[in-house]
N, C-alpha and C. Protein backbone atom coordinates (compact mmCIF):
# COMPACT_ATOMS: atom_id res chain seq x y z
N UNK A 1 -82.76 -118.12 128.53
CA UNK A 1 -82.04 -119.35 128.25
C UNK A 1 -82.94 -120.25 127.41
N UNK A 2 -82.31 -120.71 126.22
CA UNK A 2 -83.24 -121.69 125.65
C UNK A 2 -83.09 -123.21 125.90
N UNK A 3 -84.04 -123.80 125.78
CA UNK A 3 -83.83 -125.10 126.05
C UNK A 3 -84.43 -126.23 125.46
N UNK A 4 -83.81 -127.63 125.18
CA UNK A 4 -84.07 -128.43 124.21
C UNK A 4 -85.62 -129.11 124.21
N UNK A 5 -86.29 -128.62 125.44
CA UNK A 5 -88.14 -129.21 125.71
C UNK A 5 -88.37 -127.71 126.29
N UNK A 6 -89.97 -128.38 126.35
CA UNK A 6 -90.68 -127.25 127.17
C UNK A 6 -91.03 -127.31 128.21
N UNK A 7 -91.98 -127.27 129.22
CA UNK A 7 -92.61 -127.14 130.73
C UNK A 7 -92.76 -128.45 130.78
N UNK A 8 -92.20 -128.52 132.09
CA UNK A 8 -92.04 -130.09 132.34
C UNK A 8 -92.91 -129.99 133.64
N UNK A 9 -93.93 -131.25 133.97
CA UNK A 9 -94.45 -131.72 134.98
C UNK A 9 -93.67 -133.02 135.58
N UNK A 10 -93.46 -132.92 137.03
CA UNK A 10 -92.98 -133.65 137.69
C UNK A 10 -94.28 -134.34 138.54
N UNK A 11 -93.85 -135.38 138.63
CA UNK A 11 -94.91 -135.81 139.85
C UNK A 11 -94.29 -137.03 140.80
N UNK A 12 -94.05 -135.94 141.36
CA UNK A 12 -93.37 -136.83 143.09
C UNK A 12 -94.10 -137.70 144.26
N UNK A 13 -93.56 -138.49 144.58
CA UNK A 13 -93.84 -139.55 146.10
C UNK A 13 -93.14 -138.89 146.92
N UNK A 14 -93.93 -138.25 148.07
CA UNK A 14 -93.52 -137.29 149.00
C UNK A 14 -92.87 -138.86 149.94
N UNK A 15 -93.42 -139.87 150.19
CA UNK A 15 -93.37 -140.66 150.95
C UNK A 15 -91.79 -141.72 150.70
N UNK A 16 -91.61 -141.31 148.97
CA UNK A 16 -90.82 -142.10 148.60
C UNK A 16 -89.39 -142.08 149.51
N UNK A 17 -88.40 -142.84 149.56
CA UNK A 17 -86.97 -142.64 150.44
C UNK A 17 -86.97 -142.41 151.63
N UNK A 18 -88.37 -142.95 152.61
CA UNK A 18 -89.22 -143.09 153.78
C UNK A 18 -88.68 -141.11 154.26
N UNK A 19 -89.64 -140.69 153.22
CA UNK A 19 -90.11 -139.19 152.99
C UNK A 19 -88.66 -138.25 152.40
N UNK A 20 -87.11 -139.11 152.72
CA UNK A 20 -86.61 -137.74 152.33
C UNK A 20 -87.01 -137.28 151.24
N UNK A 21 -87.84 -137.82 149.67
CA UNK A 21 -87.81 -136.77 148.94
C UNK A 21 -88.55 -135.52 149.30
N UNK A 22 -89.47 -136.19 149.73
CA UNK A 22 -90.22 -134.58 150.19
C UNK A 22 -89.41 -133.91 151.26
N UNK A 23 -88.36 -134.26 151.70
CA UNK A 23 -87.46 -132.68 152.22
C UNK A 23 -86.79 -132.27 151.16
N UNK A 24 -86.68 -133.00 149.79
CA UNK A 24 -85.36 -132.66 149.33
C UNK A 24 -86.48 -131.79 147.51
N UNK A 25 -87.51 -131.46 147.95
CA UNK A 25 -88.60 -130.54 147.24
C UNK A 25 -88.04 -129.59 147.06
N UNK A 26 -87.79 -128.90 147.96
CA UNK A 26 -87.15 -127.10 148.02
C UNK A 26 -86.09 -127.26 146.87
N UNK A 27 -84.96 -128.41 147.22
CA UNK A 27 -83.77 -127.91 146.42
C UNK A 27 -84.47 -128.48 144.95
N UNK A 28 -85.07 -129.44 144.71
CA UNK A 28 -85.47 -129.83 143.23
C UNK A 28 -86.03 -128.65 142.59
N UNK A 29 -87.18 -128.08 142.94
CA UNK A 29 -87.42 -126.82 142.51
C UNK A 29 -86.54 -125.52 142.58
N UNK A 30 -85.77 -125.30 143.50
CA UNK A 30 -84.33 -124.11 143.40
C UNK A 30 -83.74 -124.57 142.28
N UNK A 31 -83.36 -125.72 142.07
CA UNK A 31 -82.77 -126.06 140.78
C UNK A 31 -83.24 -125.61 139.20
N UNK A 32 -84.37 -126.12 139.31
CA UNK A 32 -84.97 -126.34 138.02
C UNK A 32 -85.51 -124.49 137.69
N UNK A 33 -85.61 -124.10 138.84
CA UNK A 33 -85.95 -122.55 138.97
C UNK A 33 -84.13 -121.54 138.00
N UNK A 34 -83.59 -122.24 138.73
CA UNK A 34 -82.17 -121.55 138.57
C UNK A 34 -81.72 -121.62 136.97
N UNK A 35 -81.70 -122.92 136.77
CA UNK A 35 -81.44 -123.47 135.03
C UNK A 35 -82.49 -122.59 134.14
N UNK A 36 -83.89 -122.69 134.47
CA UNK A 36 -84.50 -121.46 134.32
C UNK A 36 -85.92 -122.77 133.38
N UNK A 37 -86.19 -123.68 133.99
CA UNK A 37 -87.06 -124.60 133.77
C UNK A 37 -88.26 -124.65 134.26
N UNK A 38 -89.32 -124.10 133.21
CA UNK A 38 -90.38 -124.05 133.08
C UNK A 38 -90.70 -125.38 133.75
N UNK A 39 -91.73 -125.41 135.00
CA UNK A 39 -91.79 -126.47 135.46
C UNK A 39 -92.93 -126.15 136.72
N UNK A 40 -93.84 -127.68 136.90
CA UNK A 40 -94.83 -127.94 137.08
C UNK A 40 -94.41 -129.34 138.50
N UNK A 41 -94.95 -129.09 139.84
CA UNK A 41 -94.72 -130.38 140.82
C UNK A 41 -95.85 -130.53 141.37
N UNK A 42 -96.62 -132.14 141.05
CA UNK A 42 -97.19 -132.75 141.64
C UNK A 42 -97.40 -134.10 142.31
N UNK A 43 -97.54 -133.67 143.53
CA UNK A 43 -97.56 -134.80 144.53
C UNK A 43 -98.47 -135.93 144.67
N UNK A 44 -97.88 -137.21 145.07
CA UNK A 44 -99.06 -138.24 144.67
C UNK A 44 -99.25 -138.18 146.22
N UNK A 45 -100.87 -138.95 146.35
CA UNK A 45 -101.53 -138.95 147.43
C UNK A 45 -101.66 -140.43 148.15
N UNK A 46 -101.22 -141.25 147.38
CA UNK A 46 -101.25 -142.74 147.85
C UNK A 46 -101.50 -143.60 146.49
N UNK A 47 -101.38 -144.58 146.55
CA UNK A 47 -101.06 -146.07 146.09
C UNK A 47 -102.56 -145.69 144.38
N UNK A 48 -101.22 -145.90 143.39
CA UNK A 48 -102.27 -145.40 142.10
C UNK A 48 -102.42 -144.04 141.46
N UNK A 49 -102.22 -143.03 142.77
CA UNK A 49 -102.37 -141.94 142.04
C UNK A 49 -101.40 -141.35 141.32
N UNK A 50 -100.05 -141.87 141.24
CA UNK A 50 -99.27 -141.48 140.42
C UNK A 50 -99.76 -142.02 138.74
N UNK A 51 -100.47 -143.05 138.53
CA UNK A 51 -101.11 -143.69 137.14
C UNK A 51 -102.04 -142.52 136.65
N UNK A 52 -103.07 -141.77 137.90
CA UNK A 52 -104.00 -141.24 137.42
C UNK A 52 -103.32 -139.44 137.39
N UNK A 53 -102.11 -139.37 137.42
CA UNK A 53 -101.61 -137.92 137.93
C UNK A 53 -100.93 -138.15 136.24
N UNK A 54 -100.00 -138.96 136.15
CA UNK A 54 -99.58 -139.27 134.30
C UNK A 54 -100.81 -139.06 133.02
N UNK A 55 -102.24 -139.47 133.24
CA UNK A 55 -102.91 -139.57 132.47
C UNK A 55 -103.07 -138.20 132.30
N UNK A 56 -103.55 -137.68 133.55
CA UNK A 56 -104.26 -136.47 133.36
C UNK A 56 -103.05 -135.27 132.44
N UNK A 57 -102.05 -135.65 133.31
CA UNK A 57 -101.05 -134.75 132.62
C UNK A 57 -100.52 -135.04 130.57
N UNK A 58 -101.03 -136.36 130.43
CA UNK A 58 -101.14 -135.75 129.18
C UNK A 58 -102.28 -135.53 128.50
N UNK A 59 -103.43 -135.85 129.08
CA UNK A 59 -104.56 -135.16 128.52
C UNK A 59 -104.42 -133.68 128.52
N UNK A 60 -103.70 -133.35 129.46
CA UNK A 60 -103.66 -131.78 129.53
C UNK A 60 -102.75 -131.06 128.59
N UNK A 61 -101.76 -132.23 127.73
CA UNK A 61 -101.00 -131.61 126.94
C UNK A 61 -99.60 -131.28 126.75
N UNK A 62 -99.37 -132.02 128.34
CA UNK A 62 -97.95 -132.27 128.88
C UNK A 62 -96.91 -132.86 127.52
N UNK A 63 -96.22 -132.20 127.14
CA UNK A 63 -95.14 -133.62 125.95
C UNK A 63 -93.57 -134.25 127.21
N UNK A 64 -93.59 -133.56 128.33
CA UNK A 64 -92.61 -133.90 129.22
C UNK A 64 -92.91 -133.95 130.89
N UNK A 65 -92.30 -135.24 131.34
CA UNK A 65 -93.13 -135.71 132.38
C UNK A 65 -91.89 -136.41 133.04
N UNK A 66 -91.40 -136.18 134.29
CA UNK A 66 -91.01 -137.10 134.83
C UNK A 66 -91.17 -137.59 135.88
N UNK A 67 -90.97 -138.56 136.73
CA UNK A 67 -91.41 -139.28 138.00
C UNK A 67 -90.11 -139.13 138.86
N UNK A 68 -90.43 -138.59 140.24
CA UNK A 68 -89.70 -138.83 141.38
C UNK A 68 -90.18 -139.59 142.27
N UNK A 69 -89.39 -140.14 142.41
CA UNK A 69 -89.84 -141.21 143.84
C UNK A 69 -88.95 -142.56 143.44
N UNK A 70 -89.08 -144.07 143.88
CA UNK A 70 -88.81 -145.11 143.79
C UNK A 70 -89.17 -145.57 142.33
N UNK A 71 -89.35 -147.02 142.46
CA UNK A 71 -88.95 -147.93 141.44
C UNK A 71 -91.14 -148.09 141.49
N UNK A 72 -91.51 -147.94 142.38
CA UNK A 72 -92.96 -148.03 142.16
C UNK A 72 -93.65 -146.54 141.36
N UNK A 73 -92.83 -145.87 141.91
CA UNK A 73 -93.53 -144.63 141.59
C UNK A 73 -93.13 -144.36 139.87
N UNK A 74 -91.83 -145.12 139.67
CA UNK A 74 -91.65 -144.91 137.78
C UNK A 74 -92.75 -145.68 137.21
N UNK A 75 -93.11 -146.86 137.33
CA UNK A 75 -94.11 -147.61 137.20
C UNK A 75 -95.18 -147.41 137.15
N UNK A 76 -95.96 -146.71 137.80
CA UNK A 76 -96.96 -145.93 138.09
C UNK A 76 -97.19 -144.95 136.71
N UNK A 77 -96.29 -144.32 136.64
CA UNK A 77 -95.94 -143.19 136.23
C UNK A 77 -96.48 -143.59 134.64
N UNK A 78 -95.43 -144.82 134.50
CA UNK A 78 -95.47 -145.07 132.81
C UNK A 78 -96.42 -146.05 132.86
N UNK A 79 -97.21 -146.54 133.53
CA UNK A 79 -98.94 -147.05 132.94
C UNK A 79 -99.59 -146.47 132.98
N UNK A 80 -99.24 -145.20 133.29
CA UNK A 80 -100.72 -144.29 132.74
C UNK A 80 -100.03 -143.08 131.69
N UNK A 81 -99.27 -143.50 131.12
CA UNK A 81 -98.73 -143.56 129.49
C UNK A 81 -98.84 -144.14 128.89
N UNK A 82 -99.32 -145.51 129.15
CA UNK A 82 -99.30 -146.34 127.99
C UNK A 82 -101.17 -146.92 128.29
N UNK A 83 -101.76 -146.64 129.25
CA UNK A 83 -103.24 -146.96 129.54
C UNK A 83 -104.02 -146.56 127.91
């Protein structure tokens, strides 16, 4: 299947939605598995590390990135895109 990007890194707040996202892991990845999406999940560890989990991921080369979790965790996400 082709598709309009490439390998996407996620980086999730297990804690976010007082934890359901992290039950709802399995099906995000069944999904993205199924569509047939090259894809990358990492979990933040507390307060910031979603800023320093964005940087690294595009130092590494990432061109697609998105954030799960709340309204803190998008935030996070996109200052260490624009740092």
């Amino acid at each position: 299947m082709t598709h309009a990007f490439g390998p996407l890194r996620v980086i999730l707040n297990p804690a976010s939605g007082q934890g359901h996202l992290r039950q709802r892991l399995h099906a995000l990845r069944a999904e993205l598995d199924q569509r047939g999406v090259d894809h990358e999940v990492v979990q933040t560890q507390g307060p910031g590390h979603a800023t320093e989990l964005a940087r690294e991921a595009l130092g590494q080369g990432w061109r697609y990135i998105a954030a799960a979790g709340g309204d803190g965790t998008v935030n996070e996400v996109v200052n260490g895109w624009f740092d």
